[in-house]
C-alpha atoms as a PDB file:
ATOM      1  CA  UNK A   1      79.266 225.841 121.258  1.00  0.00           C
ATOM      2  CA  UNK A   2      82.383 223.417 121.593  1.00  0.00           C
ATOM      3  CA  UNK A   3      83.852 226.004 124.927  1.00  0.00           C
ATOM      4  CA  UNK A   4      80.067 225.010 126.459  1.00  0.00           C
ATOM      5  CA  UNK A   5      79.900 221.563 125.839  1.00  0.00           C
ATOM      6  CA  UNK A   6      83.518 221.560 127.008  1.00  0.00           C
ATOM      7  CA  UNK A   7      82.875 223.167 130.080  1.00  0.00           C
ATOM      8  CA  UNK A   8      80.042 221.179 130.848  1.00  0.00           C
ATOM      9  CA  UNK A   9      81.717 217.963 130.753  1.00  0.00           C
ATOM     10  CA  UNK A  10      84.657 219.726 132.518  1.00  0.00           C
ATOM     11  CA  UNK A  11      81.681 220.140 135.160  1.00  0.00           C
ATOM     12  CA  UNK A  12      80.445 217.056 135.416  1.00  0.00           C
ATOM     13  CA  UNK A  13      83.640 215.499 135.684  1.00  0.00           C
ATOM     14  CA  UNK A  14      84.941 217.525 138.954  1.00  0.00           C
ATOM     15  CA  UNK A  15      81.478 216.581 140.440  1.00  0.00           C
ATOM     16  CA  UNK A  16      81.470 212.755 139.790  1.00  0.00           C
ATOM     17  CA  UNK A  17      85.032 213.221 141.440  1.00  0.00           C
ATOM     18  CA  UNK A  18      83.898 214.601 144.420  1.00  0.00           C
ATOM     19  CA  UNK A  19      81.092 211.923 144.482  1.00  0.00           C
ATOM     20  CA  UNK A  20      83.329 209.646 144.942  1.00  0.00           C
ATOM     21  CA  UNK A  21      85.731 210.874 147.305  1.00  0.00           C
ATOM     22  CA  UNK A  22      82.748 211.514 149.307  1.00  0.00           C
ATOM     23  CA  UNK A  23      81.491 207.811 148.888  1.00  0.00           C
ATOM     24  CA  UNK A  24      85.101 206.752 150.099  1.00  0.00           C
ATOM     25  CA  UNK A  25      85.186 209.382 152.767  1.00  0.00           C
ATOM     26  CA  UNK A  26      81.711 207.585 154.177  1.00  0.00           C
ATOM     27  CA  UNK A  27      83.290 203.877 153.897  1.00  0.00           C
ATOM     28  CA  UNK A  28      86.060 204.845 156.094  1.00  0.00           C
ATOM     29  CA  UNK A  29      84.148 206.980 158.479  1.00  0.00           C
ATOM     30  CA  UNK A  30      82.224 204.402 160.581  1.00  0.00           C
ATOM     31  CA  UNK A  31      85.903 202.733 161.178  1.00  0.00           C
ATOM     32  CA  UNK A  32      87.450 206.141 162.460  1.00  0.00           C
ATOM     33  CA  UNK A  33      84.599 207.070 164.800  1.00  0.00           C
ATOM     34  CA  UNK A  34      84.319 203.609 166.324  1.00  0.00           C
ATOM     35  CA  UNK A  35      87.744 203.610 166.866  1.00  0.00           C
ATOM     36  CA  UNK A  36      87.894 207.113 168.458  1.00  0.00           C
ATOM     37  CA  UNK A  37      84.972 206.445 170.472  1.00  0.00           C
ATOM     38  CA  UNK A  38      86.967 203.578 171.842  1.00  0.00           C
ATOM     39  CA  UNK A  39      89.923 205.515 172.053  1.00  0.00           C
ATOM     40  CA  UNK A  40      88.067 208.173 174.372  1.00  0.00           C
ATOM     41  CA  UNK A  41      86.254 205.784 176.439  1.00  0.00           C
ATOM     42  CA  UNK A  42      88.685 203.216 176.828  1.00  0.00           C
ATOM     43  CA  UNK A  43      91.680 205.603 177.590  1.00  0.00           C
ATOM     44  CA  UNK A  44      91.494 206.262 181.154  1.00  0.00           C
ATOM     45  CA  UNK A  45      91.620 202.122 182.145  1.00  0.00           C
ATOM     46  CA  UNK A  46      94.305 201.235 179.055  1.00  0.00           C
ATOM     47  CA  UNK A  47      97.629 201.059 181.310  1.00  0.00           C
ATOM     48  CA  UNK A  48     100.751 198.666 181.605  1.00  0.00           C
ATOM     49  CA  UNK A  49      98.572 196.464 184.561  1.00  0.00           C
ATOM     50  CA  UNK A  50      95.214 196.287 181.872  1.00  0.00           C
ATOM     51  CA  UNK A  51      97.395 193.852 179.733  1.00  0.00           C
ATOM     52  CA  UNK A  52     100.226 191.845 182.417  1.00  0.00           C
ATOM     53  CA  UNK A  53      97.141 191.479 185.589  1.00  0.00           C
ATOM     54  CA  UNK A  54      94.424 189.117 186.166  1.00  0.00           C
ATOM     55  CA  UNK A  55      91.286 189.857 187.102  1.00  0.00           C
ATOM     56  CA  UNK A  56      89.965 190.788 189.662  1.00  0.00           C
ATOM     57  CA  UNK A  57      87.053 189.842 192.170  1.00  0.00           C
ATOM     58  CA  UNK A  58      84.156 192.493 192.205  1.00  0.00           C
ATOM     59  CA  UNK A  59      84.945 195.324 194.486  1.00  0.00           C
ATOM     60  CA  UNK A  60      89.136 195.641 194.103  1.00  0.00           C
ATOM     61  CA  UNK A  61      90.512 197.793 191.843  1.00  0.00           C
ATOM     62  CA  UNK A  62      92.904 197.197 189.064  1.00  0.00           C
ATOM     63  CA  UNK A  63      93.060 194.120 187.069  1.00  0.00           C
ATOM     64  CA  UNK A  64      93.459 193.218 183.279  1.00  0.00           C
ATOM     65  CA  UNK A  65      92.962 190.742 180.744  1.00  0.00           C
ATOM     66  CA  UNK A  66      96.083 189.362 180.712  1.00  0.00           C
ATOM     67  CA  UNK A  67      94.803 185.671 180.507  1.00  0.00           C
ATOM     68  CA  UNK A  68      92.179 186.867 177.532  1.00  0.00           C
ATOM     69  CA  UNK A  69      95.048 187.997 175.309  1.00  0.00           C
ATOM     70  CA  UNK A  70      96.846 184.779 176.252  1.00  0.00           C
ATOM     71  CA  UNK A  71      94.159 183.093 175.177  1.00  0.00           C
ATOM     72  CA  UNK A  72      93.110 184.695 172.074  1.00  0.00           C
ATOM     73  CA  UNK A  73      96.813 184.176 170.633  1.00  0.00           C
ATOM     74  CA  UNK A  74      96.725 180.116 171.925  1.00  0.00           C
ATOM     75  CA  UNK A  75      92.968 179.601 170.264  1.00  0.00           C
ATOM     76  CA  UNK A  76      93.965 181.256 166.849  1.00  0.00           C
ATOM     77  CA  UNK A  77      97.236 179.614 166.539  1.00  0.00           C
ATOM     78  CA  UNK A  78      95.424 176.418 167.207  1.00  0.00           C
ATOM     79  CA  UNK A  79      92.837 176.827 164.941  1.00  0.00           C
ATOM     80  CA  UNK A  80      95.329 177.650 162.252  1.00  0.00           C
ATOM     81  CA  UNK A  81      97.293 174.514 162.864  1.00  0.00           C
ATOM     82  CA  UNK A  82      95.191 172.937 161.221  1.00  0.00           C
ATOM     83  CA  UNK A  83      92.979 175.438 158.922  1.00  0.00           C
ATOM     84  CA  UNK A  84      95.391 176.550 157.117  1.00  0.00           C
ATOM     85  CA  UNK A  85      96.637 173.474 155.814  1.00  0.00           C
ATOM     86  CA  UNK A  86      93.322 172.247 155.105  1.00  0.00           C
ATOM     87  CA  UNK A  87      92.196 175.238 153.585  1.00  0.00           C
ATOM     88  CA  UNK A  88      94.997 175.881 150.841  1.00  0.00           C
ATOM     89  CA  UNK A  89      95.105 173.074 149.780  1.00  0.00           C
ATOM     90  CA  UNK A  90      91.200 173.012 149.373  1.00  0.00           C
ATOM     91  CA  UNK A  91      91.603 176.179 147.455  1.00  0.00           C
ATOM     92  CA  UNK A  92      94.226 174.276 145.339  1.00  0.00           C
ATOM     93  CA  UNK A  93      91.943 171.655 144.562  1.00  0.00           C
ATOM     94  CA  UNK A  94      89.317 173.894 143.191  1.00  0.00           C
ATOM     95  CA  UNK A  95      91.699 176.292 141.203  1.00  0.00           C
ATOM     96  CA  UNK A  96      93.771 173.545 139.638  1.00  0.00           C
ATOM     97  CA  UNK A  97      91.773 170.378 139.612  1.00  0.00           C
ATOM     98  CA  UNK A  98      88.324 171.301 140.641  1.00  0.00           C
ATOM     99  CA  UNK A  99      86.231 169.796 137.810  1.00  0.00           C
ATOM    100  CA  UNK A 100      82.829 167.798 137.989  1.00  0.00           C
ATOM    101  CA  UNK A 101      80.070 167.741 140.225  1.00  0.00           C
ATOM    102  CA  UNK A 102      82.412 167.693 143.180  1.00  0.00           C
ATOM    103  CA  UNK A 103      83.881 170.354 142.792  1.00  0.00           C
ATOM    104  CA  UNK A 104      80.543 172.368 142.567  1.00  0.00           C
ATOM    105  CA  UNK A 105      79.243 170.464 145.505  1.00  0.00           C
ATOM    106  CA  UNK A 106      82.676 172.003 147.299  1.00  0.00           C
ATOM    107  CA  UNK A 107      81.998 175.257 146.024  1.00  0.00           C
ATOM    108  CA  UNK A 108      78.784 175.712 146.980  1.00  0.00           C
ATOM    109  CA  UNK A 109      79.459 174.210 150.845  1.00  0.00           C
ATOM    110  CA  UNK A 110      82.269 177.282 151.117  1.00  0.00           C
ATOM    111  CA  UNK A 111      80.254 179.721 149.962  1.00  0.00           C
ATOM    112  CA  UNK A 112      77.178 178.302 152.066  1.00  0.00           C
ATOM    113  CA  UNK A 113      79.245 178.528 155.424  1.00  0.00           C
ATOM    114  CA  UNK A 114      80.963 181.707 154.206  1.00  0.00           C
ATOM    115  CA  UNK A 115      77.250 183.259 154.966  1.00  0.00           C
ATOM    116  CA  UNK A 116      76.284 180.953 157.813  1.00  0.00           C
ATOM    117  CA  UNK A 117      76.760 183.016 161.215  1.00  0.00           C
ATOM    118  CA  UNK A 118      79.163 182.497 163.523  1.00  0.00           C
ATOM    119  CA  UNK A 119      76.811 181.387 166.656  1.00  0.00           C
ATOM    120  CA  UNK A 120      75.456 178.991 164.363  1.00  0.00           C
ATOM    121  CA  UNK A 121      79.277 177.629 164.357  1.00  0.00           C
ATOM    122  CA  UNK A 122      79.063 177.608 167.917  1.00  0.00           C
ATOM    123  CA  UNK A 123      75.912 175.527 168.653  1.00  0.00           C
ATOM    124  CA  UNK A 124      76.915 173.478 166.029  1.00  0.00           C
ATOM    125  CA  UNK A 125      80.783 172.839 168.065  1.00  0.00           C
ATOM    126  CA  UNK A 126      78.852 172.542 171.323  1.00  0.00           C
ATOM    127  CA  UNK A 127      76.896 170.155 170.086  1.00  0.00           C
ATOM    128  CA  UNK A 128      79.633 168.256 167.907  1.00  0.00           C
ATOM    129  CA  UNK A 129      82.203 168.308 170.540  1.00  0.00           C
ATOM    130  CA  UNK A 130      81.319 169.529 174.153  1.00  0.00           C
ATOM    131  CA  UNK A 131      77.921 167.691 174.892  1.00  0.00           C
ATOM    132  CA  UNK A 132      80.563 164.304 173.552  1.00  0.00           C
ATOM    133  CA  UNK A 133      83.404 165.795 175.820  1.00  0.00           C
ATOM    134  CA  UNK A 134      80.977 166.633 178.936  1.00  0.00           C
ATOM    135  CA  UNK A 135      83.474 170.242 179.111  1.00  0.00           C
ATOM    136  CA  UNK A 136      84.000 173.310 177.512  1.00  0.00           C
ATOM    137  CA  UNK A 137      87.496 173.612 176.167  1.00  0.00           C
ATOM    138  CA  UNK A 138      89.928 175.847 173.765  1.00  0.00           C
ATOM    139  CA  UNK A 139      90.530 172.348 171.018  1.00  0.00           C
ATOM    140  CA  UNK A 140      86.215 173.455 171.011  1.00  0.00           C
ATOM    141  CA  UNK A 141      86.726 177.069 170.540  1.00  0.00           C
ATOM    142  CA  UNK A 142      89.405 176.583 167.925  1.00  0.00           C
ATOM    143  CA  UNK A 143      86.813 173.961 166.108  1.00  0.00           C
ATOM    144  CA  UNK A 144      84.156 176.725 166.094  1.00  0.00           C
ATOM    145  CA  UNK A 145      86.695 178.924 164.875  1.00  0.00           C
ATOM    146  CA  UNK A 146      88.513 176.881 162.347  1.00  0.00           C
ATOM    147  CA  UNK A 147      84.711 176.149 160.488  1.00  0.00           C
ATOM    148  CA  UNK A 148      84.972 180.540 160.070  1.00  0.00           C
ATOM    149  CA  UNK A 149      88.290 180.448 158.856  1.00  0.00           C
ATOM    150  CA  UNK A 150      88.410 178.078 156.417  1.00  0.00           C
ATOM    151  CA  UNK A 151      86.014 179.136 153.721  1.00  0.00           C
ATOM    152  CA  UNK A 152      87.204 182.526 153.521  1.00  0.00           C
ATOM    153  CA  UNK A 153      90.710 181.036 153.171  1.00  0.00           C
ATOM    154  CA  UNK A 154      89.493 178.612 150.761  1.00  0.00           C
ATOM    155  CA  UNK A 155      88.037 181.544 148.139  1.00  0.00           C
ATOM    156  CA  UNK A 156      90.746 183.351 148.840  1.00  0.00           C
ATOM    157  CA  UNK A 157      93.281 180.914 147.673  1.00  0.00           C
ATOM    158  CA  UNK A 158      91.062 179.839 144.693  1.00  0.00           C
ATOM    159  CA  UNK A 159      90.694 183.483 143.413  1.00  0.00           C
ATOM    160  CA  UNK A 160      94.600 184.134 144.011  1.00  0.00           C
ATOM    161  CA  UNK A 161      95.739 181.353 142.023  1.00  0.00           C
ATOM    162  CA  UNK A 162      92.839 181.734 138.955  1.00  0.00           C
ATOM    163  CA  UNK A 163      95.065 185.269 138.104  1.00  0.00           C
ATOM    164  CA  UNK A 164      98.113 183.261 137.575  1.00  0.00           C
ATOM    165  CA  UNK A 165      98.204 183.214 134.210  1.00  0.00           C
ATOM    166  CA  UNK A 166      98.092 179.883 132.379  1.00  0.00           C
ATOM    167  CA  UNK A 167     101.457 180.425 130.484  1.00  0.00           C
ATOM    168  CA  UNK A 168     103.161 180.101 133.911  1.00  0.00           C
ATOM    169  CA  UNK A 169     101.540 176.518 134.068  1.00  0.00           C
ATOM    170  CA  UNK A 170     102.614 175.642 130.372  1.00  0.00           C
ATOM    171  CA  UNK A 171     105.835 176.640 130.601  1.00  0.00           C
ATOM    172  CA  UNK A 172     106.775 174.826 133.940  1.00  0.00           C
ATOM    173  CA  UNK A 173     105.338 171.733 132.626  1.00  0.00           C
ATOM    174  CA  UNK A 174     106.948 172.563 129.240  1.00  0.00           C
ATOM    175  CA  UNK A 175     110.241 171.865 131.097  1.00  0.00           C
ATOM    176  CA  UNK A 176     108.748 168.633 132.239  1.00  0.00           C
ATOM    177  CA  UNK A 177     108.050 169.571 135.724  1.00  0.00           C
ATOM    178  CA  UNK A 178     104.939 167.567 137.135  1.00  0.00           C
ATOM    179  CA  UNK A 179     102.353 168.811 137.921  1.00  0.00           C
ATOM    180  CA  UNK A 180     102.283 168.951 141.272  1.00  0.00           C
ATOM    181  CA  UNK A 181     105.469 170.006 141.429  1.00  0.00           C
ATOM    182  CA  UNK A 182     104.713 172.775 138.955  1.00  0.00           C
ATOM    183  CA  UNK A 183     101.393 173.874 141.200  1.00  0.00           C
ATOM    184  CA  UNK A 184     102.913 173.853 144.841  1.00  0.00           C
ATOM    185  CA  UNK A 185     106.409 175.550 143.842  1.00  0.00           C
ATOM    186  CA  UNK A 186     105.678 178.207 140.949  1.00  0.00           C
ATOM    187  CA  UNK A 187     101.887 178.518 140.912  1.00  0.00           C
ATOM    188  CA  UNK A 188     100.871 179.170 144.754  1.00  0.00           C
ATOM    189  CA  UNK A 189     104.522 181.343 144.911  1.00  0.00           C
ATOM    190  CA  UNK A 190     103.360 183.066 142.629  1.00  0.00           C
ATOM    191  CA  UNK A 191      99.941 183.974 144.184  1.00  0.00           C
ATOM    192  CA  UNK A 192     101.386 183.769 147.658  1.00  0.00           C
ATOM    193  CA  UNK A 193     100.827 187.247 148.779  1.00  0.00           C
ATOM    194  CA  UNK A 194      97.116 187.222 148.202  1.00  0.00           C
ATOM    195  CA  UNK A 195      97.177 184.152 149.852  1.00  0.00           C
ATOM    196  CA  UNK A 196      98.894 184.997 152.953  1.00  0.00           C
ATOM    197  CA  UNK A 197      96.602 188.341 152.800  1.00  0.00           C
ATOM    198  CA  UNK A 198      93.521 186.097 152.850  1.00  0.00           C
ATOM    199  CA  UNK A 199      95.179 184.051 155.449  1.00  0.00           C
ATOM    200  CA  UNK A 200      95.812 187.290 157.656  1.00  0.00           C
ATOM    201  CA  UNK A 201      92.229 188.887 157.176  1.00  0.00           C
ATOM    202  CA  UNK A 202      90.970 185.621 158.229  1.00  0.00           C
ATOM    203  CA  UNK A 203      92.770 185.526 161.178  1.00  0.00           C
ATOM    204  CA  UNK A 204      91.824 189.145 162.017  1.00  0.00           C
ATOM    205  CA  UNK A 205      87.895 187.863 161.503  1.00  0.00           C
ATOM    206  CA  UNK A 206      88.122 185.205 163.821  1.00  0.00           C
ATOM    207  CA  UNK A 207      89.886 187.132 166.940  1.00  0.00           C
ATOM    208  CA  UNK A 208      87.102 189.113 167.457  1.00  0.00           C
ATOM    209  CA  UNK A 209      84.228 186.453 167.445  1.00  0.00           C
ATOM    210  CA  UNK A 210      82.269 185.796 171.041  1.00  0.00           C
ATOM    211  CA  UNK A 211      79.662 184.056 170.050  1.00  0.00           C
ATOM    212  CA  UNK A 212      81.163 180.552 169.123  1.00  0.00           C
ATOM    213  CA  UNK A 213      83.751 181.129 172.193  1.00  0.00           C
ATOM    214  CA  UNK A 214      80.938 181.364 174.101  1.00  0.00           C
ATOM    215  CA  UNK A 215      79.454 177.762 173.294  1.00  0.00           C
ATOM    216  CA  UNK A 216      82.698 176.228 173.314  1.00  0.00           C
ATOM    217  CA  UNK A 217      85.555 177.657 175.157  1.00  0.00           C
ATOM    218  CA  UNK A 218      83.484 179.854 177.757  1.00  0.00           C
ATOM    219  CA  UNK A 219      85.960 181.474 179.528  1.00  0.00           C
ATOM    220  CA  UNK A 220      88.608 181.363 182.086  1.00  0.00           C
ATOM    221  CA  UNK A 221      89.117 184.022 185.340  1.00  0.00           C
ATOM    222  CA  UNK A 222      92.321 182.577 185.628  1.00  0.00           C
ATOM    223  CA  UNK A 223      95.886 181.292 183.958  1.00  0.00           C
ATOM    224  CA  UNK A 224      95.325 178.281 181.554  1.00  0.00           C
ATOM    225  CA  UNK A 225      97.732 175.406 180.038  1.00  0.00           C
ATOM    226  CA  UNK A 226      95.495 172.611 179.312  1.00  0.00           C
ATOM    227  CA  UNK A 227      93.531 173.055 175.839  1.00  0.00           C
ATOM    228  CA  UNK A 228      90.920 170.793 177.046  1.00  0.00           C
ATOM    229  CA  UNK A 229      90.011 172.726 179.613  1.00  0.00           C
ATOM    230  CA  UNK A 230      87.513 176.126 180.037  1.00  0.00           C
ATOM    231  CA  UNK A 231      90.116 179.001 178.624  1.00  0.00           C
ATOM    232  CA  UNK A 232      90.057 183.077 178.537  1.00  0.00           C
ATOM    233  CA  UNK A 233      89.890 185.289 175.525  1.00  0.00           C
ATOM    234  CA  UNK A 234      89.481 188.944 174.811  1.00  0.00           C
ATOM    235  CA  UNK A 235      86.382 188.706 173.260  1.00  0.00           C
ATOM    236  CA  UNK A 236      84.850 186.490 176.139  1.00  0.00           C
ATOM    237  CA  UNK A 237      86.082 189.130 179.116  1.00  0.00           C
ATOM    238  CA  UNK A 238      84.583 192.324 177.059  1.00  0.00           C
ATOM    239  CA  UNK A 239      81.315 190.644 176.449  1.00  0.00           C
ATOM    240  CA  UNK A 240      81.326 189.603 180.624  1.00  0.00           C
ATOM    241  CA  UNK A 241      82.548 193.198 181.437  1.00  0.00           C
ATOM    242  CA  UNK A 242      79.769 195.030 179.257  1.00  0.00           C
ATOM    243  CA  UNK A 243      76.845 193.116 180.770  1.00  0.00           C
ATOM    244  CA  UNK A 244      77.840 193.258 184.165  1.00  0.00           C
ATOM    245  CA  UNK A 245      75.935 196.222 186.511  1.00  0.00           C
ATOM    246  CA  UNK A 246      79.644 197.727 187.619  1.00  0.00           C
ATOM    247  CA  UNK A 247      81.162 200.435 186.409  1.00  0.00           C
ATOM    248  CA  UNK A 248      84.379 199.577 186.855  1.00  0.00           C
ATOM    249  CA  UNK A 249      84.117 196.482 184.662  1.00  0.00           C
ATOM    250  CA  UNK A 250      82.294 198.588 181.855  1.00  0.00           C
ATOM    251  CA  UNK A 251      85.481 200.783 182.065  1.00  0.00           C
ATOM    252  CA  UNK A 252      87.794 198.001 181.325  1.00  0.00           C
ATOM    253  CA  UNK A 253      85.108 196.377 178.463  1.00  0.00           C
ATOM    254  CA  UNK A 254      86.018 199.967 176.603  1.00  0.00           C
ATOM    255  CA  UNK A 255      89.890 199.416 177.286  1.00  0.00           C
ATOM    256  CA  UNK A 256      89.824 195.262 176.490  1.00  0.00           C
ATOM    257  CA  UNK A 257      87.652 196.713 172.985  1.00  0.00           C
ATOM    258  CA  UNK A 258      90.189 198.749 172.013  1.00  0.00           C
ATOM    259  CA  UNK A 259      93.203 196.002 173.057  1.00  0.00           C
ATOM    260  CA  UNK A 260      91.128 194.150 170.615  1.00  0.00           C
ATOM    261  CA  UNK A 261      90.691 196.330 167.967  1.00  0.00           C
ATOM    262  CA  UNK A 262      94.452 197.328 167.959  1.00  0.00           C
ATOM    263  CA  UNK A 263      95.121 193.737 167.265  1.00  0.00           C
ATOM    264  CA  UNK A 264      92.979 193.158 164.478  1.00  0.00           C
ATOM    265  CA  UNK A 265      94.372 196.777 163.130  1.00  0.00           C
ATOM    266  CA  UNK A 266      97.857 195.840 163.500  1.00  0.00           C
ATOM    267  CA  UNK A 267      97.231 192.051 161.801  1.00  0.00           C
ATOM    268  CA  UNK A 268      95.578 194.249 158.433  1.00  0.00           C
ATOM    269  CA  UNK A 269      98.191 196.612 158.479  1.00  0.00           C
ATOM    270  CA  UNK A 270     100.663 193.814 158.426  1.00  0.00           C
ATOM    271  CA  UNK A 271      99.032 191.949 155.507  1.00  0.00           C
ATOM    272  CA  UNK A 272      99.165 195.134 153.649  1.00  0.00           C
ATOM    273  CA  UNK A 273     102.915 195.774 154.179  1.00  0.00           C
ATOM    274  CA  UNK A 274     104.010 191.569 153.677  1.00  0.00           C
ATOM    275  CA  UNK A 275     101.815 191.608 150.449  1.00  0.00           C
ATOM    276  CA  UNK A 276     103.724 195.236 149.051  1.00  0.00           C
ATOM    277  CA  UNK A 277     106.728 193.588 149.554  1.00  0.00           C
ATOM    278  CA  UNK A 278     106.556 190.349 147.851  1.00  0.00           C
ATOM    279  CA  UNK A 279     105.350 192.508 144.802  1.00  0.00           C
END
């Protein structure tokens, strides 16, 4: 009787196991075939020329998106001028002194525009700041941008710094530290690497949205230095590529989707390998 019910569990066991390898197996499979698909349909126009060229009018071959991934790179780093700042030390404010009705009104406007979609950022921009300015520009795009980027960094810093445990606080201000002091040099060290992970995947997030680009900074076919003026990004040139009739631009829509994809794969693997070596 024991050798059955022991066997039997033995059983069950091996098969809740391979339930959930399978369950994992299925979360990572839409990830793989999307990015093989891209791989196979995007191969044949992803060359040197796809990422140092401009584009190109309708009819002449070759081109790239050189000016899109110039873009992208300006319009994040902009909008993380100022997000970031703005955003940890939101997260601060909630973790460490977040008490009262405030604080809940905070918390419930970050989770609120954590769920709010993106093109609803970008009317709300093009309202806020083009229709004002009379021109689309990248300071727009990085405003439509910034309104994603902050709330996720905003949980993310709260949650990080609510698993630093409270004897780190005690004892810092045990040694008469203030409190400040004690919160900005031993509390958010100590959860920096989920931060900057949070601060990474957020990035990642916000290089692949169109839809607020396309309210705000609309697009460029050409070289651009002046942030209040019309600029290119990845996301912009797929989107006109993929809706155009030609085949050629489809082609490069497949290669500028996987350009894209590579980044936002190379910015997750990177917040993987910064946060295993702070630990």
């Amino acid at each position: 009787m024991t050798g059955t019910i022991t066997f039997r569990r033995k059983a069950v066991d091996r098969a809740m196991k391979w339930v959930f390898y399978l369950c994992a197996f299925l979360v990572v499979l839409p990830l793989f075939l999307i990015f093989f698909d891209l791989v196979i349909k995007g191969a044949k126009e992803l060359r040197w020329s796809l990422l140092i060229d401009l584009p190109r009018p309708v009819g002449e071959p070759g081109g790239g998106i050189a000016n899109g991934i110039l873009g992208t790179v300006v319009i994040t780093l902009l909008t993380m001028t100022w997000s970031v700042p703005v955003a940890i030390m939101s997260g601060i404010y909630l973790a460490e002194y977040g008490r009262g009705k405030f604080a809940s009104a905070v918390r419930f406007a970050v989770d609120t525009l954590t769920g709010v979609p993106s093109i609803i950022m970008g009317i709300f921009a093009y309202v806020l700041l083009v229709v004002p300015m009379k021109r689309f520009s990248a300071w727009a795009g990085a405003a439509a941008l910034s309104m994603i980027f902050i709330p996720v960094v905003v949980r993310t810093t709260e949650d990080m710094l609510r698993t630093v445990p409270t004897t780190v606080r005690e004892a810092a201000l045990a040694l008469g530290i203030t409190r400040w002091k004690a919160t900005l040099r031993i509390t958010v060290r100590t959860a920096w690497p989920g931060i900057l992970t949070g601060i990474l995947l957020a990035m990642s997030r916000i290089i692949g949205e169109t839809a607020p680009l396309l309210f705000t900074a609309l697009g460029n076919q050409f070289w651009q230095s002046h942030l209040d003026q019309p600029m290119a990004a990845v996301p912009l040139q797929v989107f006109t590529y993929a809706i155009s009739p030609y085949e050629d631009w489809h082609d490069k829509a497949w290669a500028g989707a996987l350009v894209l994809i590579t980044m936002v794969l190379l910015i997750n693997i990177a917040a993987r390998v910064l946060t295993r070596e702070k630990r």
